[in-house]
PDB file of N, CA and C in Angstrom:
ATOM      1  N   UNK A   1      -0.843  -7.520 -77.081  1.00  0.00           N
ATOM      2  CA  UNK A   1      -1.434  -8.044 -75.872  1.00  0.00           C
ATOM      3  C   UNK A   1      -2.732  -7.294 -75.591  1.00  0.00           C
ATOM      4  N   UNK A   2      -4.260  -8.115 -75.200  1.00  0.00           N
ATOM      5  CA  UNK A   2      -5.102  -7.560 -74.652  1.00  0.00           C
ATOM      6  C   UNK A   2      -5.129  -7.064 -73.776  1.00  0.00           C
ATOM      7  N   UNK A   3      -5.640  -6.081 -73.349  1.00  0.00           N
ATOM      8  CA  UNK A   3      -4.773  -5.294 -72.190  1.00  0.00           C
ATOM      9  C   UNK A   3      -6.248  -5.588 -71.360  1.00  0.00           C
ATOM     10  N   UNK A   4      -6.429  -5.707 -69.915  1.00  0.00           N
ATOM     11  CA  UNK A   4      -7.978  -6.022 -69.252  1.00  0.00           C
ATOM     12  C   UNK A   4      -7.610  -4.486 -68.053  1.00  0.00           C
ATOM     13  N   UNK A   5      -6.503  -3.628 -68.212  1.00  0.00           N
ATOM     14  CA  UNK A   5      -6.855  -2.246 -67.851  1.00  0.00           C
ATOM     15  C   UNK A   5      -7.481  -1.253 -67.983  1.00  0.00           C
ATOM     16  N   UNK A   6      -8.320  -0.512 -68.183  1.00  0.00           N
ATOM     17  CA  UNK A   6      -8.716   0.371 -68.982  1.00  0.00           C
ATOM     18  C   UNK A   6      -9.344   1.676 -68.217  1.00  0.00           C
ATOM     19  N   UNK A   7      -9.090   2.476 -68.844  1.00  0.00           N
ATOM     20  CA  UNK A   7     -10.299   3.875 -68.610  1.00  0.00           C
ATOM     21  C   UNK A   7     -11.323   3.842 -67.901  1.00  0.00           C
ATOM     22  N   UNK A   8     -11.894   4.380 -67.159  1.00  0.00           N
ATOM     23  CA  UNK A   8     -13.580   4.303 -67.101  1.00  0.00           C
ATOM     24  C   UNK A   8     -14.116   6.039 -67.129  1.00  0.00           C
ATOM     25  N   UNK A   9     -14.023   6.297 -68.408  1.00  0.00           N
ATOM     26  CA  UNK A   9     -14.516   8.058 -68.173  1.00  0.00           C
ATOM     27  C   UNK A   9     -13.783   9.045 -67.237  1.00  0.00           C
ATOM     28  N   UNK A  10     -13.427   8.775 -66.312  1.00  0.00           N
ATOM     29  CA  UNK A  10     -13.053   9.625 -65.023  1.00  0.00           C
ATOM     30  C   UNK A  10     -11.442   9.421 -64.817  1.00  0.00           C
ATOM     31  N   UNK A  11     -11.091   8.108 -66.034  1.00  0.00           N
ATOM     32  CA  UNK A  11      -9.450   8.647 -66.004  1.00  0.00           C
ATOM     33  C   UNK A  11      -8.901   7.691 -64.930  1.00  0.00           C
ATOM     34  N   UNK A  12     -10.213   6.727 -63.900  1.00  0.00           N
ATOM     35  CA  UNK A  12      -9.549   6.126 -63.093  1.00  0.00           C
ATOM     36  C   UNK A  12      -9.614   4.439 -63.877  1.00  0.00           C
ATOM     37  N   UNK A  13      -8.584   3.249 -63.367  1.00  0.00           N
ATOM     38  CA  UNK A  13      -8.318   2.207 -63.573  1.00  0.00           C
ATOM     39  C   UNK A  13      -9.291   1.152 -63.424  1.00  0.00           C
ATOM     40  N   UNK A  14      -9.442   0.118 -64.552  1.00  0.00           N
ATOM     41  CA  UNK A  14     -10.157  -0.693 -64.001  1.00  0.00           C
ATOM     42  C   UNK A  14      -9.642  -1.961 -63.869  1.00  0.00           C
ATOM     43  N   UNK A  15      -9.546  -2.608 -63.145  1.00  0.00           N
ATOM     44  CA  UNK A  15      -8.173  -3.988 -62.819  1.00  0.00           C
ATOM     45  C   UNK A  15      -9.149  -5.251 -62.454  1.00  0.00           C
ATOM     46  N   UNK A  16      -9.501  -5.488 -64.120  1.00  0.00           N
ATOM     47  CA  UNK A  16     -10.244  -6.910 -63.774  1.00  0.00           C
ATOM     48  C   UNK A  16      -9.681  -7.637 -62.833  1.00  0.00           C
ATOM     49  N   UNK A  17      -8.310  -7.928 -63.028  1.00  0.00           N
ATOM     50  CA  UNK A  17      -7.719  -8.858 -62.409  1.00  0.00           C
ATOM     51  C   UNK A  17      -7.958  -9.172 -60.693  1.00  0.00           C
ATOM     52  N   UNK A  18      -8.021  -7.604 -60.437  1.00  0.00           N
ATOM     53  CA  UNK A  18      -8.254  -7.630 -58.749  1.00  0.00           C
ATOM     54  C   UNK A  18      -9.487  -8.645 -58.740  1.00  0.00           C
ATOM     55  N   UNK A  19     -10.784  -8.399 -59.199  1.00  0.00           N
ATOM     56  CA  UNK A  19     -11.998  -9.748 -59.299  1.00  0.00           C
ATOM     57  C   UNK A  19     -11.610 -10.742 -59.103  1.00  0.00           C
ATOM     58  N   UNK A  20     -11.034 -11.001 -60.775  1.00  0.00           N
ATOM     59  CA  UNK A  20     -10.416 -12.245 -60.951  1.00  0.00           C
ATOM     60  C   UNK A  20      -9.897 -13.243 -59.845  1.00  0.00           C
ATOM     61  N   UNK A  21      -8.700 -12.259 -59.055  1.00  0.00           N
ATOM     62  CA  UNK A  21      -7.993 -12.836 -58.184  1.00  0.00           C
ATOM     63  C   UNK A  21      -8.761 -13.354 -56.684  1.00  0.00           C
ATOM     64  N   UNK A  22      -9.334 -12.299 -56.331  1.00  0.00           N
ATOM     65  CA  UNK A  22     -10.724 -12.127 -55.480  1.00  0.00           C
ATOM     66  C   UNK A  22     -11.421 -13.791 -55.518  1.00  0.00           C
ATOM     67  N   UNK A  23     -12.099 -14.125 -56.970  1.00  0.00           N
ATOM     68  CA  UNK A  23     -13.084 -15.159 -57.378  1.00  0.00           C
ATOM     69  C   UNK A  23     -12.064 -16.458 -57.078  1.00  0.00           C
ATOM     70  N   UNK A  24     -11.064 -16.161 -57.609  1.00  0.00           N
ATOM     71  CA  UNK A  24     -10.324 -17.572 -57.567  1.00  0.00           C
ATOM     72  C   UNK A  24     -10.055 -17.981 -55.926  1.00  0.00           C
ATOM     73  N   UNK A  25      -9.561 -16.853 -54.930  1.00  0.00           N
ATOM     74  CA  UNK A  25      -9.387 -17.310 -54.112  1.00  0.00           C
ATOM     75  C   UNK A  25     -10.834 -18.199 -53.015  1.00  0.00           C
ATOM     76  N   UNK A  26     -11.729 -17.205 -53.451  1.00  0.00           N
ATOM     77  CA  UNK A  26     -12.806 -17.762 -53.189  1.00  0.00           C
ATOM     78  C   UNK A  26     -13.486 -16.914 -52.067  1.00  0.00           C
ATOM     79  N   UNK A  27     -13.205 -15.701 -52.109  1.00  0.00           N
ATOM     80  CA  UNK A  27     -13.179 -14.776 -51.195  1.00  0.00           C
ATOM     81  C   UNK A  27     -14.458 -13.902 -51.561  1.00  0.00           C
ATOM     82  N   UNK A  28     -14.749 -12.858 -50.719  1.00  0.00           N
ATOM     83  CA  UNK A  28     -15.683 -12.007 -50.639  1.00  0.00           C
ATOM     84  C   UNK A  28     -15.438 -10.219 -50.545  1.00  0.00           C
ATOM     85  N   UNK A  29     -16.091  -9.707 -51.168  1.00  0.00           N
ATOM     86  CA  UNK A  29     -15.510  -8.117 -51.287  1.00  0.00           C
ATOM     87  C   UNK A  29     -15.468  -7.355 -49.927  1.00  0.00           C
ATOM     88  N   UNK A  30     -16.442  -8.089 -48.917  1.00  0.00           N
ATOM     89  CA  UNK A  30     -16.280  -7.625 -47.510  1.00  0.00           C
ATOM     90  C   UNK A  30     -14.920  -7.950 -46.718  1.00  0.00           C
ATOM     91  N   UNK A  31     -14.371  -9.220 -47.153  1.00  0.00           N
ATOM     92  CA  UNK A  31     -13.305 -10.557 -46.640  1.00  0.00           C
ATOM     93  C   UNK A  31     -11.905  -9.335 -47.207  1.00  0.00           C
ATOM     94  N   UNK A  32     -11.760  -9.116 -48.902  1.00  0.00           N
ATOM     95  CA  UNK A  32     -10.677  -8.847 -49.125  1.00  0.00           C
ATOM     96  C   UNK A  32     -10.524  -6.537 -48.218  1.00  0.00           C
ATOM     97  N   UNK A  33     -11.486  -6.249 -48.548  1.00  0.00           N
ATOM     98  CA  UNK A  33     -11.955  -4.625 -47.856  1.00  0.00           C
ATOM     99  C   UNK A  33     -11.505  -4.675 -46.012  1.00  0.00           C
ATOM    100  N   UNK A  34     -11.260  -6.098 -45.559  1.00  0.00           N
ATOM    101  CA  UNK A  34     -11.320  -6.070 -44.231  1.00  0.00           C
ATOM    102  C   UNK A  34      -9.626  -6.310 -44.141  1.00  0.00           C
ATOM    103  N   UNK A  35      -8.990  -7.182 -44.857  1.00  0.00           N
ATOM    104  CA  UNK A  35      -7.342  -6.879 -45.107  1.00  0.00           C
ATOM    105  C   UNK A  35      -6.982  -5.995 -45.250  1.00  0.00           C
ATOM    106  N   UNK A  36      -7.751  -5.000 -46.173  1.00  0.00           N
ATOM    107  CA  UNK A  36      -7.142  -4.020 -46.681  1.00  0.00           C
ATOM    108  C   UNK A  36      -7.248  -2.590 -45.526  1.00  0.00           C
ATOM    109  N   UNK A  37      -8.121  -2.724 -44.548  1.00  0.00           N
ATOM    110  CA  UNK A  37      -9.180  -1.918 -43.578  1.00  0.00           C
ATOM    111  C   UNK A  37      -9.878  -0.790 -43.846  1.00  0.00           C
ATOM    112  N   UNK A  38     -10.340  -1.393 -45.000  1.00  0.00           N
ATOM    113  CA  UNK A  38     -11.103  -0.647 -45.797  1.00  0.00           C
ATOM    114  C   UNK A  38     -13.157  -0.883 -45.855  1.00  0.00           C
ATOM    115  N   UNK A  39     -13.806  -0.590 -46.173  1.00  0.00           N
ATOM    116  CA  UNK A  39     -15.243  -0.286 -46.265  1.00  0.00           C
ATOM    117  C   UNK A  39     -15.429  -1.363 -47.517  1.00  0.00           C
ATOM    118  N   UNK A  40     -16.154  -2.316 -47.824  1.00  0.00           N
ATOM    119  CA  UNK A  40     -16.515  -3.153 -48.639  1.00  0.00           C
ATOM    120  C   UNK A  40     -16.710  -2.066 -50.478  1.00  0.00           C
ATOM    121  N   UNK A  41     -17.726  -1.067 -49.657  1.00  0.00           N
ATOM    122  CA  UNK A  41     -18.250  -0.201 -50.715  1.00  0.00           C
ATOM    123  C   UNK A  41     -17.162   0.787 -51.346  1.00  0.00           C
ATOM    124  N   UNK A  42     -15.828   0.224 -50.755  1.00  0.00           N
ATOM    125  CA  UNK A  42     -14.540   1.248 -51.077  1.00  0.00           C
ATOM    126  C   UNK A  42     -13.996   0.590 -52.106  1.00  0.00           C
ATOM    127  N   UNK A  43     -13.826  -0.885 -51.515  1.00  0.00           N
ATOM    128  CA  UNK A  43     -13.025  -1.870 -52.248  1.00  0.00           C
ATOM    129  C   UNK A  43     -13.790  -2.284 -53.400  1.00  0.00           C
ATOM    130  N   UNK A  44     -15.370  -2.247 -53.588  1.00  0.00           N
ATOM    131  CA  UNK A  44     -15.522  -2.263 -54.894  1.00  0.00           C
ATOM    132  C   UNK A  44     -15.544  -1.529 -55.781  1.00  0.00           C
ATOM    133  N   UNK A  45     -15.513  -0.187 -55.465  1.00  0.00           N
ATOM    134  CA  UNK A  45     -14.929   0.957 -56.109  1.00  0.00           C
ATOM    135  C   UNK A  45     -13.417   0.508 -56.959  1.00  0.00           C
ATOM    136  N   UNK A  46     -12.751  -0.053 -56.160  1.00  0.00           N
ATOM    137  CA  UNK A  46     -11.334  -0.318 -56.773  1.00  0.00           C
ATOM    138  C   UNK A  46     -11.681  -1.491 -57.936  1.00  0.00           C
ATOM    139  N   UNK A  47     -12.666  -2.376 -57.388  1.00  0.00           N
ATOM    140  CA  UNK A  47     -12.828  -3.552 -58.573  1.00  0.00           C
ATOM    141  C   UNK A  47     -13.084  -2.732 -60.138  1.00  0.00           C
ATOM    142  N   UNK A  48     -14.040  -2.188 -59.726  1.00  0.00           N
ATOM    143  CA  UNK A  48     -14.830  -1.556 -60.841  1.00  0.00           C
ATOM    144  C   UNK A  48     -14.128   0.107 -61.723  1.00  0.00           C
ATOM    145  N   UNK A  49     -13.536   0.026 -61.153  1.00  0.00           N
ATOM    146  CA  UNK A  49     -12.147   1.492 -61.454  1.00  0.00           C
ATOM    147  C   UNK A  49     -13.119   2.614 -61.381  1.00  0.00           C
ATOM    148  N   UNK A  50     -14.034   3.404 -60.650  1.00  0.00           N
ATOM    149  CA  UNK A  50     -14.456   3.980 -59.808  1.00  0.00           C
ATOM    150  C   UNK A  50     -13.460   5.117 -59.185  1.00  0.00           C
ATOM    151  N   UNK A  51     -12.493   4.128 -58.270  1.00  0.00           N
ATOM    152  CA  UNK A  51     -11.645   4.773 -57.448  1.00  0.00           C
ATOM    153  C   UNK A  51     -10.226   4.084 -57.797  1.00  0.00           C
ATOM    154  N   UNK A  52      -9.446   5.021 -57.706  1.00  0.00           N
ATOM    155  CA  UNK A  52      -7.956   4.807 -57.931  1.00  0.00           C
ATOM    156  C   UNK A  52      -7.234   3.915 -56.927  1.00  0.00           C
ATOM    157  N   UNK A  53      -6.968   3.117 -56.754  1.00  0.00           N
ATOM    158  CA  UNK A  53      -6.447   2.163 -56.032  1.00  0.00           C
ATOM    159  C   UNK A  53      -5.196   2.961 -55.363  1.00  0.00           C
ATOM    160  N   UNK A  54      -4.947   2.694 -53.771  1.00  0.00           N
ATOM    161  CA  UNK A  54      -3.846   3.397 -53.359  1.00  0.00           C
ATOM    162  C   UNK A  54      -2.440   2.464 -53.804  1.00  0.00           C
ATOM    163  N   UNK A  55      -1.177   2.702 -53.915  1.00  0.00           N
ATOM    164  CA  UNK A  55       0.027   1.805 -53.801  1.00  0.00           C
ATOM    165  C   UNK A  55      -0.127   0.790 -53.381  1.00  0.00           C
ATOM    166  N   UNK A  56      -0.161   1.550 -51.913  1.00  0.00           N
ATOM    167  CA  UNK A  56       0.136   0.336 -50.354  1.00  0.00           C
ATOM    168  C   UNK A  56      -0.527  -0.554 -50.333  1.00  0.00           C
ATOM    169  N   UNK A  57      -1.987  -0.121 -50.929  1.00  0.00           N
ATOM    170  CA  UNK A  57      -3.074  -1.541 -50.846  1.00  0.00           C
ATOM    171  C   UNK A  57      -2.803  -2.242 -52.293  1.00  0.00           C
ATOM    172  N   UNK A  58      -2.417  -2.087 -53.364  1.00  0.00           N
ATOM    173  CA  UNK A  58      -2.046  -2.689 -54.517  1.00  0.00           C
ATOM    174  C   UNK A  58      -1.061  -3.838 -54.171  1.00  0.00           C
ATOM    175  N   UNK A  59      -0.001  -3.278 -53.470  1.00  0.00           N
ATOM    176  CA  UNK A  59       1.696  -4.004 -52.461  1.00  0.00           C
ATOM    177  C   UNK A  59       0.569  -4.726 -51.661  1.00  0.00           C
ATOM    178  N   UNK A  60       0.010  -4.178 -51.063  1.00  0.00           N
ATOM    179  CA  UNK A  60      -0.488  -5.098 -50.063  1.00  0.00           C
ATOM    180  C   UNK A  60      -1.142  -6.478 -50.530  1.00  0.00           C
ATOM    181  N   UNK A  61      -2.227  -6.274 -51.285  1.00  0.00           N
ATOM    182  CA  UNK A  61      -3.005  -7.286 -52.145  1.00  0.00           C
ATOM    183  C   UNK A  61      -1.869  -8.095 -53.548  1.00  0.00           C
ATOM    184  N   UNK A  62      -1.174  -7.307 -54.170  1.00  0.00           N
ATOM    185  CA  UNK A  62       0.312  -8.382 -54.343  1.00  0.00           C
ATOM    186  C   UNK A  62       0.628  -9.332 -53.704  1.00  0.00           C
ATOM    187  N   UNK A  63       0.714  -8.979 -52.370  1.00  0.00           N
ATOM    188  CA  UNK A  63       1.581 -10.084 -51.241  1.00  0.00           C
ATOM    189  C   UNK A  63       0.649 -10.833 -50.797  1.00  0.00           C
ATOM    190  N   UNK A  64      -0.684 -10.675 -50.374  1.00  0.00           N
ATOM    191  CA  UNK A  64      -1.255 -11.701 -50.207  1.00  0.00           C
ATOM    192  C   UNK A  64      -1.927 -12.535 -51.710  1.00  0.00           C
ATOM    193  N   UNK A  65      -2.196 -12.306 -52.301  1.00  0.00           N
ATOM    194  CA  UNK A  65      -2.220 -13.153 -53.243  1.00  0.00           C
ATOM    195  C   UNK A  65      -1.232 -13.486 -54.112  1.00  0.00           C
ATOM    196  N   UNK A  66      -0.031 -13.570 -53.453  1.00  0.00           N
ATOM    197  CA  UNK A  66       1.259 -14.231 -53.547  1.00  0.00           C
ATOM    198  C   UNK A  66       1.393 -14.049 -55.443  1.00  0.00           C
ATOM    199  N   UNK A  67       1.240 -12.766 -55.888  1.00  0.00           N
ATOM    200  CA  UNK A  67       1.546 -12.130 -57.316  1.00  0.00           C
ATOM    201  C   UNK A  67       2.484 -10.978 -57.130  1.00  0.00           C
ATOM    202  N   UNK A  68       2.378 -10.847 -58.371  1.00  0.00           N
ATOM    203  CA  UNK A  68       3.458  -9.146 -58.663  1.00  0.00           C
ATOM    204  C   UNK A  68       2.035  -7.943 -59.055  1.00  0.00           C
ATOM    205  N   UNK A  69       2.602  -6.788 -58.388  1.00  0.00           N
ATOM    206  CA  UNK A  69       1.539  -5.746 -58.944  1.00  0.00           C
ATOM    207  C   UNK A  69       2.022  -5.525 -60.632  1.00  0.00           C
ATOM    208  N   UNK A  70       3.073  -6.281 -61.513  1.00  0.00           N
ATOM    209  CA  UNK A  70       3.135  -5.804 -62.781  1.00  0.00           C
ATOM    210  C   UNK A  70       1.445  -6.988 -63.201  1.00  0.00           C
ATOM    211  N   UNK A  71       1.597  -7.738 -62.750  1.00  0.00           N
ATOM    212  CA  UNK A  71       0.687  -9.327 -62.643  1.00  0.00           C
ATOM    213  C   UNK A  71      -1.131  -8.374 -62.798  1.00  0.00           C
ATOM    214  N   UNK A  72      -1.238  -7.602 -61.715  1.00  0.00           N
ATOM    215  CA  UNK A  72      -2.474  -7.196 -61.359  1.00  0.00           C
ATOM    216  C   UNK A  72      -2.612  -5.751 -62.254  1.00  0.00           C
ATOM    217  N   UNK A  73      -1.760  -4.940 -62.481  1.00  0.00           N
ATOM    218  CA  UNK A  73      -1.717  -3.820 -63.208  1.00  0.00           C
ATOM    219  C   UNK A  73      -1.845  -4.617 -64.867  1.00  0.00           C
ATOM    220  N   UNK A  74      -1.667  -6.172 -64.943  1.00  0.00           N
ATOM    221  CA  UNK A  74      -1.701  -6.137 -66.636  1.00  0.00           C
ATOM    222  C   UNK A  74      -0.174  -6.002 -67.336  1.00  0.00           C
ATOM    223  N   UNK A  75       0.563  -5.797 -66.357  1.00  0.00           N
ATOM    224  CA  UNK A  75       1.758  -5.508 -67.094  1.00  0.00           C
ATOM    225  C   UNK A  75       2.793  -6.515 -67.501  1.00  0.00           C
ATOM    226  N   UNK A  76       2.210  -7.830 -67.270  1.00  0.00           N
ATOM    227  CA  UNK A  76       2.969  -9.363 -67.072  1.00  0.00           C
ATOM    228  C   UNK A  76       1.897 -10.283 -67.182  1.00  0.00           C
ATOM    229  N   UNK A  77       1.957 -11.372 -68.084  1.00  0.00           N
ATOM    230  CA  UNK A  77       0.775 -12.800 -68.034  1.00  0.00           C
ATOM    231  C   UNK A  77       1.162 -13.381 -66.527  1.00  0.00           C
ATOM    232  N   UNK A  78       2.447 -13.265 -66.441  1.00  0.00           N
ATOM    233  CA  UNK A  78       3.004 -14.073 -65.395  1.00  0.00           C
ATOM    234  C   UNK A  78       2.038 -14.275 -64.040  1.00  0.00           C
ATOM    235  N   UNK A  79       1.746 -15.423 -63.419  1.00  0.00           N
ATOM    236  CA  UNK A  79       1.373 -15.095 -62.396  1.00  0.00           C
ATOM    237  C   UNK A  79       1.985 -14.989 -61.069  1.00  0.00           C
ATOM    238  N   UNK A  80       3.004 -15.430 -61.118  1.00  0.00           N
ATOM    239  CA  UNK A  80       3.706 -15.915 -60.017  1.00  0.00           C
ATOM    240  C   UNK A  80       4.872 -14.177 -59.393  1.00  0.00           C
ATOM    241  N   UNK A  81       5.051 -14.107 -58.342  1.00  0.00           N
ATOM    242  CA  UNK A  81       5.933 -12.985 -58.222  1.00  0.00           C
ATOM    243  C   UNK A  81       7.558 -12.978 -58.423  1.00  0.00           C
ATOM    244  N   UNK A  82       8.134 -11.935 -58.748  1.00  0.00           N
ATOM    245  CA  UNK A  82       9.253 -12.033 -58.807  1.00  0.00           C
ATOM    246  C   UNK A  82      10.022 -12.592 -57.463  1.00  0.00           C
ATOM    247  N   UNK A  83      11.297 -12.972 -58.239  1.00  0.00           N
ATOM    248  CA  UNK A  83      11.726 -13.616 -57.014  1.00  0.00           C
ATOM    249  C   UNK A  83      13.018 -12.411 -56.177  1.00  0.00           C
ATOM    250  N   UNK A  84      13.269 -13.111 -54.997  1.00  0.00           N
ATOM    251  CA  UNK A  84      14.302 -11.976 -54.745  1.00  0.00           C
ATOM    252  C   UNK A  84      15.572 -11.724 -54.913  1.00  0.00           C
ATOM    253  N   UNK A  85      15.942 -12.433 -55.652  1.00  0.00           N
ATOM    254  CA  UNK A  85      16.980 -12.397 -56.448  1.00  0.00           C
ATOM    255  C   UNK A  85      17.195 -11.467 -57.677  1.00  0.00           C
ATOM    256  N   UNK A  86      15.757 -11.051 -57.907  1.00  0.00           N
ATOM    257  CA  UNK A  86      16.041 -10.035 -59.148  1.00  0.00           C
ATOM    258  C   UNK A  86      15.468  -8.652 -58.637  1.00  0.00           C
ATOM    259  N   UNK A  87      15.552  -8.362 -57.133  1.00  0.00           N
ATOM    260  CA  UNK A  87      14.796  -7.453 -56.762  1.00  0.00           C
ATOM    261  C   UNK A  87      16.366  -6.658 -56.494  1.00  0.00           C
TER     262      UNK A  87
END
């Protein structure tokens, strides 16, 4: 599997997918940074793996874009979230 995680020098993550997910919804880096109550210039830090993404906002951005963080971490094609039946 191609993996779209990777390194960036500094050891921190880079999670195309967060973009990805971002573009599809049709959203803006100010729009998704203001869910999160975060600084625009924070949240693209996280796009760009810059900055280490916290949990809570990973869980958080999971649930609203109705995925699994295995989904956004790369760790599943799947897009859809688990259900609760297997939780």
């Amino acid at each position: 599997m191609k993996t779209q995680m990777t390194n960036r020098g500094s050891g921190k993550m880079y999670l195309k997918r967060l973009k990805t997910l971002r573009i599809k919804a049709g959203l803006k880096q100010t729009e998704i940074a203001e869910i999160l109550g975060k600084q625009q210039t924070v949240y693209s830090r996280y796009e760009r793996g810059f900055q280490t993404i916290l949990l809570n906002f990973l869980v958080k951005l999971a649930d609203f874009y109705n995925t699994s963080t295995d989904y956004i971490l790369n760790r599943t094609n799947k897009i859809n979230p688990y259900s609760n039946d297997n939780i």
